[in-house]
C-alpha atoms as a PDB file:
ATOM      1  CA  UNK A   1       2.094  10.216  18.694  1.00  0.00           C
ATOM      2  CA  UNK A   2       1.290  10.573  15.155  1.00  0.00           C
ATOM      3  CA  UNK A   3       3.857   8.023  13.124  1.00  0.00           C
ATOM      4  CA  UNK A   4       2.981   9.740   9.478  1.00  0.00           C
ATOM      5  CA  UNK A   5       5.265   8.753   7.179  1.00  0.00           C
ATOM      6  CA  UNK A   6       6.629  10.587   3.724  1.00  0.00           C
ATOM      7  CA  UNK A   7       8.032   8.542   0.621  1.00  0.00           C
ATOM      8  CA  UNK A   8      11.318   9.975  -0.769  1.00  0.00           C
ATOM      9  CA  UNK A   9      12.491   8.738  -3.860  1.00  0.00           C
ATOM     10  CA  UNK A  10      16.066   9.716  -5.547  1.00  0.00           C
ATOM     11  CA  UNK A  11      17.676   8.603  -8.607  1.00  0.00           C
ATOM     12  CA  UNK A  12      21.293   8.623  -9.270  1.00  0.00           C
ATOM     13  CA  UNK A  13      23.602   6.615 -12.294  1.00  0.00           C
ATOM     14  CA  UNK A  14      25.843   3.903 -11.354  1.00  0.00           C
ATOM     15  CA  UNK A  15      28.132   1.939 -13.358  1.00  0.00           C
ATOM     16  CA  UNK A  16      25.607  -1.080 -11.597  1.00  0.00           C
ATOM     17  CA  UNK A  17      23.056   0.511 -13.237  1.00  0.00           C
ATOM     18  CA  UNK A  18      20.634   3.020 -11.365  1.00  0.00           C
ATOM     19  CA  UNK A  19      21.361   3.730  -7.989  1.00  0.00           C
ATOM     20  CA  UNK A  20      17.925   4.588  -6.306  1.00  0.00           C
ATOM     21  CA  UNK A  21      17.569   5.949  -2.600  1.00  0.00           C
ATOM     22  CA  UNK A  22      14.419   5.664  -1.398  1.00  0.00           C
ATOM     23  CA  UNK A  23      12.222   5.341   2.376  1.00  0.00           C
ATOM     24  CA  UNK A  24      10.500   5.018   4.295  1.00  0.00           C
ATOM     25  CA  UNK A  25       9.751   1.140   2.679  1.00  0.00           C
ATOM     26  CA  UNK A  26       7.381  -1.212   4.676  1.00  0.00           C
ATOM     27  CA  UNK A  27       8.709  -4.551   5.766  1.00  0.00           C
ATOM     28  CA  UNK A  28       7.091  -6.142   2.793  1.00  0.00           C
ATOM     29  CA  UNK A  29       9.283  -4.122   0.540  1.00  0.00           C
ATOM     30  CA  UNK A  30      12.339  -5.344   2.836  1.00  0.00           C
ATOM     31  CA  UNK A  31      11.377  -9.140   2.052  1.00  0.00           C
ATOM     32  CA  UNK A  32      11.166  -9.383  -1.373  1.00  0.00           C
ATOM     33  CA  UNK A  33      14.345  -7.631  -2.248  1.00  0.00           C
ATOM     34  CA  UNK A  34      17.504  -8.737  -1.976  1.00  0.00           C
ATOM     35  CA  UNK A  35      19.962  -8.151   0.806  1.00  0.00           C
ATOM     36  CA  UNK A  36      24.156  -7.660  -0.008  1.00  0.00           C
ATOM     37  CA  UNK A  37      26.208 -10.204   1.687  1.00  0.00           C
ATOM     38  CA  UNK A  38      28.570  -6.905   2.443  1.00  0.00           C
ATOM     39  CA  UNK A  39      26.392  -6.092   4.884  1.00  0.00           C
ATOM     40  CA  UNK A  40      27.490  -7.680   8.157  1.00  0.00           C
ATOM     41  CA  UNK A  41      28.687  -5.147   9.964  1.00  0.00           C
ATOM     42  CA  UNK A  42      25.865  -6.026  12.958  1.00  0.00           C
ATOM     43  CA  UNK A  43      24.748  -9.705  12.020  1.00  0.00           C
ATOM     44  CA  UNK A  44      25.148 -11.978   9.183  1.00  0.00           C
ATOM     45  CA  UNK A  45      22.681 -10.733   6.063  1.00  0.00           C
ATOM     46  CA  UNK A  46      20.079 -12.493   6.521  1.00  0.00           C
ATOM     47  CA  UNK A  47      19.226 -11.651  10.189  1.00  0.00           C
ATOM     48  CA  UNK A  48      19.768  -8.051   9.629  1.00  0.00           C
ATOM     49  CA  UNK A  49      17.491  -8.083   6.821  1.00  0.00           C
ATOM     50  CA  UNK A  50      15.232  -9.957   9.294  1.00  0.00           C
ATOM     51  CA  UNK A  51      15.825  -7.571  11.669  1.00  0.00           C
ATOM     52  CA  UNK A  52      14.954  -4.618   9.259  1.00  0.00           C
ATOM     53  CA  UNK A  53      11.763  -6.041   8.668  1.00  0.00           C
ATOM     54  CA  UNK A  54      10.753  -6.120  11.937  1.00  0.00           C
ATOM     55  CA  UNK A  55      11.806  -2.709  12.418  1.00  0.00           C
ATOM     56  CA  UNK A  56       9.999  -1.559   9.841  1.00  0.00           C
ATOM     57  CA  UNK A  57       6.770  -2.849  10.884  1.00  0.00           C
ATOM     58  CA  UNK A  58       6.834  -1.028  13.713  1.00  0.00           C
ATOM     59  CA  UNK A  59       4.647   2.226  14.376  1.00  0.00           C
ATOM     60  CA  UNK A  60       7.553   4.454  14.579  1.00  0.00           C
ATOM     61  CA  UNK A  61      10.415   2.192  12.575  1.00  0.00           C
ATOM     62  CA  UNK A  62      11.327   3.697   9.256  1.00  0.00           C
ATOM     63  CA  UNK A  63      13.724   2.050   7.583  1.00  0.00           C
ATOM     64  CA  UNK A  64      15.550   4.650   4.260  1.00  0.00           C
ATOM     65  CA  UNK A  65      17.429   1.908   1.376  1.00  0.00           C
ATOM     66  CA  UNK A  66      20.029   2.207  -1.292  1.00  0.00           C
ATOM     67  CA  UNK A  67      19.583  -0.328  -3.714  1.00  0.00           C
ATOM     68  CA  UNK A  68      20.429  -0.832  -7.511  1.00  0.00           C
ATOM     69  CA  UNK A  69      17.732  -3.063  -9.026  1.00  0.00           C
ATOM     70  CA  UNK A  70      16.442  -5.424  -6.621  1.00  0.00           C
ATOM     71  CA  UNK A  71      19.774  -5.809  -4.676  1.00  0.00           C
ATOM     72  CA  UNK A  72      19.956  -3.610  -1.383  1.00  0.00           C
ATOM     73  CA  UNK A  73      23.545  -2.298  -0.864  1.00  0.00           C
ATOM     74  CA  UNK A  74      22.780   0.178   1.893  1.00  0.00           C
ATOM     75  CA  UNK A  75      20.388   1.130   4.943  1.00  0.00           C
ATOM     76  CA  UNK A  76      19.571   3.608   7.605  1.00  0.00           C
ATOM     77  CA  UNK A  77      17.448   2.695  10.517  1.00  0.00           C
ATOM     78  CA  UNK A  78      15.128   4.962  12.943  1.00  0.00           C
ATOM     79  CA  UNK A  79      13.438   3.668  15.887  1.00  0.00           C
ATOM     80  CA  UNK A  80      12.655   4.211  19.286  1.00  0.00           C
ATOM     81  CA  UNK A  81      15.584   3.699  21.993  1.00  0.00           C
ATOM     82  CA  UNK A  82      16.249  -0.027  23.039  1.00  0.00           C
ATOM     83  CA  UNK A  83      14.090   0.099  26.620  1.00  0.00           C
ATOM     84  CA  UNK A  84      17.654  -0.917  28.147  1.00  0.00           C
ATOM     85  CA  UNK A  85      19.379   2.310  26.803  1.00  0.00           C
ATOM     86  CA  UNK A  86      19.147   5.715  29.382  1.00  0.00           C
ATOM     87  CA  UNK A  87      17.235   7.407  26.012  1.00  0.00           C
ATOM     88  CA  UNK A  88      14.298   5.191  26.279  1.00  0.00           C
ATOM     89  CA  UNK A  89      14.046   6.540  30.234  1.00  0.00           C
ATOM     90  CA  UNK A  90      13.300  10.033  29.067  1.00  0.00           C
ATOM     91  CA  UNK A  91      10.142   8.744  28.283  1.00  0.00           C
ATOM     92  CA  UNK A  92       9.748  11.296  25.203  1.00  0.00           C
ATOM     93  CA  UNK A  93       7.152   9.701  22.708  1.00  0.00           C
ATOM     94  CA  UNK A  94       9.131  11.936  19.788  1.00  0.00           C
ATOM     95  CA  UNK A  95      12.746  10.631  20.656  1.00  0.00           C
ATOM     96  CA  UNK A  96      13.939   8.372  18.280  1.00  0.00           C
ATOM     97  CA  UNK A  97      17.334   6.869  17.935  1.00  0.00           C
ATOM     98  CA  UNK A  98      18.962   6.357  14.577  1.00  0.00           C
ATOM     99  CA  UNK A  99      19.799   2.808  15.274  1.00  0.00           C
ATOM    100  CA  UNK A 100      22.257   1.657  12.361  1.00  0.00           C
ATOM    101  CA  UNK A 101      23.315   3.018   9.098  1.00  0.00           C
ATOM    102  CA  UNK A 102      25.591   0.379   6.752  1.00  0.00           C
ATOM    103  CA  UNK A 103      27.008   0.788   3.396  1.00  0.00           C
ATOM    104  CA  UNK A 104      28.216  -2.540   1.628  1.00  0.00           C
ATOM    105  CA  UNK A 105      32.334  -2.205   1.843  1.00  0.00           C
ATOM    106  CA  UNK A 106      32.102  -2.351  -2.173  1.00  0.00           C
ATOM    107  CA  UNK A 107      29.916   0.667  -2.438  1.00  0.00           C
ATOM    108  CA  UNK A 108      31.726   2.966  -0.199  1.00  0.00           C
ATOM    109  CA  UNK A 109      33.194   6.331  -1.676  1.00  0.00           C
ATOM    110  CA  UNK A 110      30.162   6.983  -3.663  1.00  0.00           C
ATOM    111  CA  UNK A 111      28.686   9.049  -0.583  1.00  0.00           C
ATOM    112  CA  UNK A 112      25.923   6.619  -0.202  1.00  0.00           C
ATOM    113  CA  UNK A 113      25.995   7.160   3.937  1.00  0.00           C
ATOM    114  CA  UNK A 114      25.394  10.530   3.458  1.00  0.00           C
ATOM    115  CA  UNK A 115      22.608  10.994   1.066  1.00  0.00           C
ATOM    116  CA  UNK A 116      20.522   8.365   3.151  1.00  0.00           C
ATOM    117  CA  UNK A 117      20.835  10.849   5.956  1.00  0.00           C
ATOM    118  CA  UNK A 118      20.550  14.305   3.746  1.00  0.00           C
ATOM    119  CA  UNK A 119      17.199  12.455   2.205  1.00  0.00           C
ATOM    120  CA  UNK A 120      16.104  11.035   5.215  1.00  0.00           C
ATOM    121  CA  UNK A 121      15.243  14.461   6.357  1.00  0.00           C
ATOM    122  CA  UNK A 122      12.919  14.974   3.867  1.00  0.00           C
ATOM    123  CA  UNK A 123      10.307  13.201   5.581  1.00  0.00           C
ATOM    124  CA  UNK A 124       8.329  16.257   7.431  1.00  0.00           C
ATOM    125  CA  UNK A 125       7.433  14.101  10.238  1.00  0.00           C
ATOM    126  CA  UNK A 126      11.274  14.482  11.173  1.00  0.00           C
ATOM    127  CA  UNK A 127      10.229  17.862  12.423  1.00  0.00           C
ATOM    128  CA  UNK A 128       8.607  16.212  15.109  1.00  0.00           C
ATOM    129  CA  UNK A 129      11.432  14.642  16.621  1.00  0.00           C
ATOM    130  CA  UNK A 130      14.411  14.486  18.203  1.00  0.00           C
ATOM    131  CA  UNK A 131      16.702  12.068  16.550  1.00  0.00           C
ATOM    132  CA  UNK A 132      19.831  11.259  18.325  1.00  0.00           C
ATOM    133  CA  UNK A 133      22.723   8.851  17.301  1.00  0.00           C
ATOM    134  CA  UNK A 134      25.403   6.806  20.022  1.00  0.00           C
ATOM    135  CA  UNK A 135      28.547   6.506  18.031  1.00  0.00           C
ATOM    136  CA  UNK A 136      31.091   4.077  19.830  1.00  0.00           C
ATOM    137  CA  UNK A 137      33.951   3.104  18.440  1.00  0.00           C
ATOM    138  CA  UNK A 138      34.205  -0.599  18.618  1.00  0.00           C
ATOM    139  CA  UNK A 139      31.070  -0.221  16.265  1.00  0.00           C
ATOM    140  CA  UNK A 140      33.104   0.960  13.709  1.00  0.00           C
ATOM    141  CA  UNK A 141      34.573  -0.982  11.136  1.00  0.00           C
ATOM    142  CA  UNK A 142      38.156   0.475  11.441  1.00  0.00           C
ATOM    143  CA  UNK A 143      40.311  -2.805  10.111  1.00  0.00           C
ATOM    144  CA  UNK A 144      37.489  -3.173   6.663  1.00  0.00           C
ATOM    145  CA  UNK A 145      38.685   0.895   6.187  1.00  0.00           C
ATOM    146  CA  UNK A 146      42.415   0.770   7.234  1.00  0.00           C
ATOM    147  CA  UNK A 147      41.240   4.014   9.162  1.00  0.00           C
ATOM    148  CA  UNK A 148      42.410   5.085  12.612  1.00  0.00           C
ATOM    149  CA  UNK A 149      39.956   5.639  15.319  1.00  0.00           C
ATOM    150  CA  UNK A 150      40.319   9.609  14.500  1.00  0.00           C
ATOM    151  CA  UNK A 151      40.227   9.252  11.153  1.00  0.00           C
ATOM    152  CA  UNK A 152      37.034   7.295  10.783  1.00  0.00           C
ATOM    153  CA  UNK A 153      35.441   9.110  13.451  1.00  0.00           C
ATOM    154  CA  UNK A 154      35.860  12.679  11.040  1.00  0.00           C
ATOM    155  CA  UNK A 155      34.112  10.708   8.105  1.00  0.00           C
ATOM    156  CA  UNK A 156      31.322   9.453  10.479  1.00  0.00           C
ATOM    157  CA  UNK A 157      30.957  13.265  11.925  1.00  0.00           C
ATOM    158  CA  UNK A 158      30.855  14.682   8.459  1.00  0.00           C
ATOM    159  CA  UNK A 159      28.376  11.943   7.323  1.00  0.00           C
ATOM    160  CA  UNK A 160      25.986  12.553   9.918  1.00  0.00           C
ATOM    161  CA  UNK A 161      25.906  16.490   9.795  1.00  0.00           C
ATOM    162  CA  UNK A 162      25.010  15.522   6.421  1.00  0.00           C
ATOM    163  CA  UNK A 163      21.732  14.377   7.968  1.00  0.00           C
ATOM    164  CA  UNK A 164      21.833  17.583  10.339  1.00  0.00           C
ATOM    165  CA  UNK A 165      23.334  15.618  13.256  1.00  0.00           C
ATOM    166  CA  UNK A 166      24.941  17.933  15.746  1.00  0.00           C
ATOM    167  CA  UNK A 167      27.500  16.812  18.300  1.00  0.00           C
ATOM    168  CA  UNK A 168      25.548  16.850  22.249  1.00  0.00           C
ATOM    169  CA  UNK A 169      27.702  16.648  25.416  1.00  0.00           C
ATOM    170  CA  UNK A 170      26.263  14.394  28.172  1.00  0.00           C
ATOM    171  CA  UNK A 171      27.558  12.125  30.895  1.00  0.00           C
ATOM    172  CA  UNK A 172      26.485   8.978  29.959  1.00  0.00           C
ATOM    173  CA  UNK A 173      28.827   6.362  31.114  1.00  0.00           C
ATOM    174  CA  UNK A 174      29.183   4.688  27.831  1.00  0.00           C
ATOM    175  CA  UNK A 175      29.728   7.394  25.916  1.00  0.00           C
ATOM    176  CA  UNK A 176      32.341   9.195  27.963  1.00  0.00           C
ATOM    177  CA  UNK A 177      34.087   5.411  28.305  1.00  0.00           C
ATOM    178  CA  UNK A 178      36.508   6.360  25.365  1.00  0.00           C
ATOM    179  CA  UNK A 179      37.050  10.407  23.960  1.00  0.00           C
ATOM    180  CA  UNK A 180      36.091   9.478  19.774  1.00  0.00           C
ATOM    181  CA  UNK A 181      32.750   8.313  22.007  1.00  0.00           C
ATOM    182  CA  UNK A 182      30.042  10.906  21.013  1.00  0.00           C
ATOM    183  CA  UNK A 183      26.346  11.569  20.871  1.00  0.00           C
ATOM    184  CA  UNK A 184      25.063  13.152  18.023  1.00  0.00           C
ATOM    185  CA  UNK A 185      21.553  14.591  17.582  1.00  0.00           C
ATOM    186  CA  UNK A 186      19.147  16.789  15.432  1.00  0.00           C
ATOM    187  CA  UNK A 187      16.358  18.478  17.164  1.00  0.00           C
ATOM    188  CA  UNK A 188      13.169  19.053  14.532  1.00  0.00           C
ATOM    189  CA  UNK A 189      11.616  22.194  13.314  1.00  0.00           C
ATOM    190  CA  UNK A 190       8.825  21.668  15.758  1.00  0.00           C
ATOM    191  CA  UNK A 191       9.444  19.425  18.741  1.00  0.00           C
ATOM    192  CA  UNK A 192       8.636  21.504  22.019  1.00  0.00           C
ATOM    193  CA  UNK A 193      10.201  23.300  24.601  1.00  0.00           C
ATOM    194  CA  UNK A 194       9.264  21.310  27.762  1.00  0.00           C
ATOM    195  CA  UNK A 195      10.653  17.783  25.429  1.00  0.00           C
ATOM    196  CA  UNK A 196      13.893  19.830  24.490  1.00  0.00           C
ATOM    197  CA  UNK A 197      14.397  20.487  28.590  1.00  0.00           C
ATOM    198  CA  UNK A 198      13.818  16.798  29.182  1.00  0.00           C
ATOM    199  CA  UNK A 199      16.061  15.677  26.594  1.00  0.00           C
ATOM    200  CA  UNK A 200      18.588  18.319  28.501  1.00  0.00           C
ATOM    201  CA  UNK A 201      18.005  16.357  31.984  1.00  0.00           C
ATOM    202  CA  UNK A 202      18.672  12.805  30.494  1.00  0.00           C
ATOM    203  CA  UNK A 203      21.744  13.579  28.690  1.00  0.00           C
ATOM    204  CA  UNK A 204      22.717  14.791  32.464  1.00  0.00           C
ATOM    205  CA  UNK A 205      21.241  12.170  34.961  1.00  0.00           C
ATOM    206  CA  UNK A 206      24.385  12.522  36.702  1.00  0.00           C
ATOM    207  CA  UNK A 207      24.183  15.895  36.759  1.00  0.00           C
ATOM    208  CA  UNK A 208      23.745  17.238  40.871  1.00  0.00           C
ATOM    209  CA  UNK A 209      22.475  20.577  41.486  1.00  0.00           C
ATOM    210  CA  UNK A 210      23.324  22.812  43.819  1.00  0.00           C
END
């Protein structure tokens, strides 16, 4: 599949200085800036920024920053279903999973989450795909927020619809472990019937017919 990739660039003012949003950068852009030590909600700093860089030197691996200066305070990754996961099964070559998105704790509240999705979407390869999201809960970092389980999960629905995320039922085990569980997905412009029917019969592998 065709991995074309469009640059987005957004500037907005910070009391840090200029906030800029930007992506898809290549994992020589990821090196030689500098990665917040808020950002731990997966790994320590520097292995998810060694992590990102991998990512991002992969074929279909975009990887969409907030930073101000040289100092990354946010990220949102895109990349194809870990080979363990029931998504990677469908084998659909324009399925992608939106893999992490992180906001250093200090920079929350300034909607950061959410215009890394919104702007994500204006790369037109997006189109192309189907994106989909896992959301569990003991992902979430619910004693950094003082949120409830409920309560975070309406901020993480309203980010991600941001993005054009939609909520998808299926009967994947993990998912359905716990009820704020969800899958989330956004089905582009032009991806095609026939991968739209298979996306239907994955979501449903326990699904018998009659």
């Amino acid at each position: 599949m065709d991995h074309k990739k469009t640059y987005f660039s957004r500037t907005y003012p910070h009391d840090e200085g200029e906030l800029i949003i930007e992506g898809p950068i290549s994992s020589e852009q990821l090196a030689a800036f500098d990665f917040h030590e808020g950002l731990k909600a997966f790994r320590p700093p520097k292995q998810q920024q060694e992590a990102l860089v991998k990512i991002a030197s992969f074929p279909e691996g975009r990887i969409n920053i907030a930073r101000i200066g040289n100092l990354i305070v946010g990220y949102v990754t895109y990349l194809y279903p870990d080979p363990l996961e029931r998504w990677y099964e469908a084998e659909l070559p324009n399925l992608i999973e939106l893999g992490a998105i992180e906001v250093a704790a200090s920079y929350r509240g300034a909607q950061i989450g959410k215009s890394l999705l919104k702007f994500s979407m204006l790369d037109d390869a997006m189109e192309d795909y189907i994106i989909i999201t896992t959301e569990y809960y003991w992902h979430w970092d619910l004693k950094g927020t003082g949120l409830t389980v409920w309560d975070y999960r309406k901020v993480m629905e309203k980010m991600m619809r941001a993005g054009g995320m939609e909520f998808f039922s299926t009967d994947d085990p993990e998912v359905c472990s716990h009820p704020a569980n969800c899958l989330m997905a956004r089905i582009g412009l032009r991806v095609d019937q026939a991968s739209i029917e298979q996306f239907y019969r994955v979501r449903f592998k326990n699904r018998v017919n009659y």
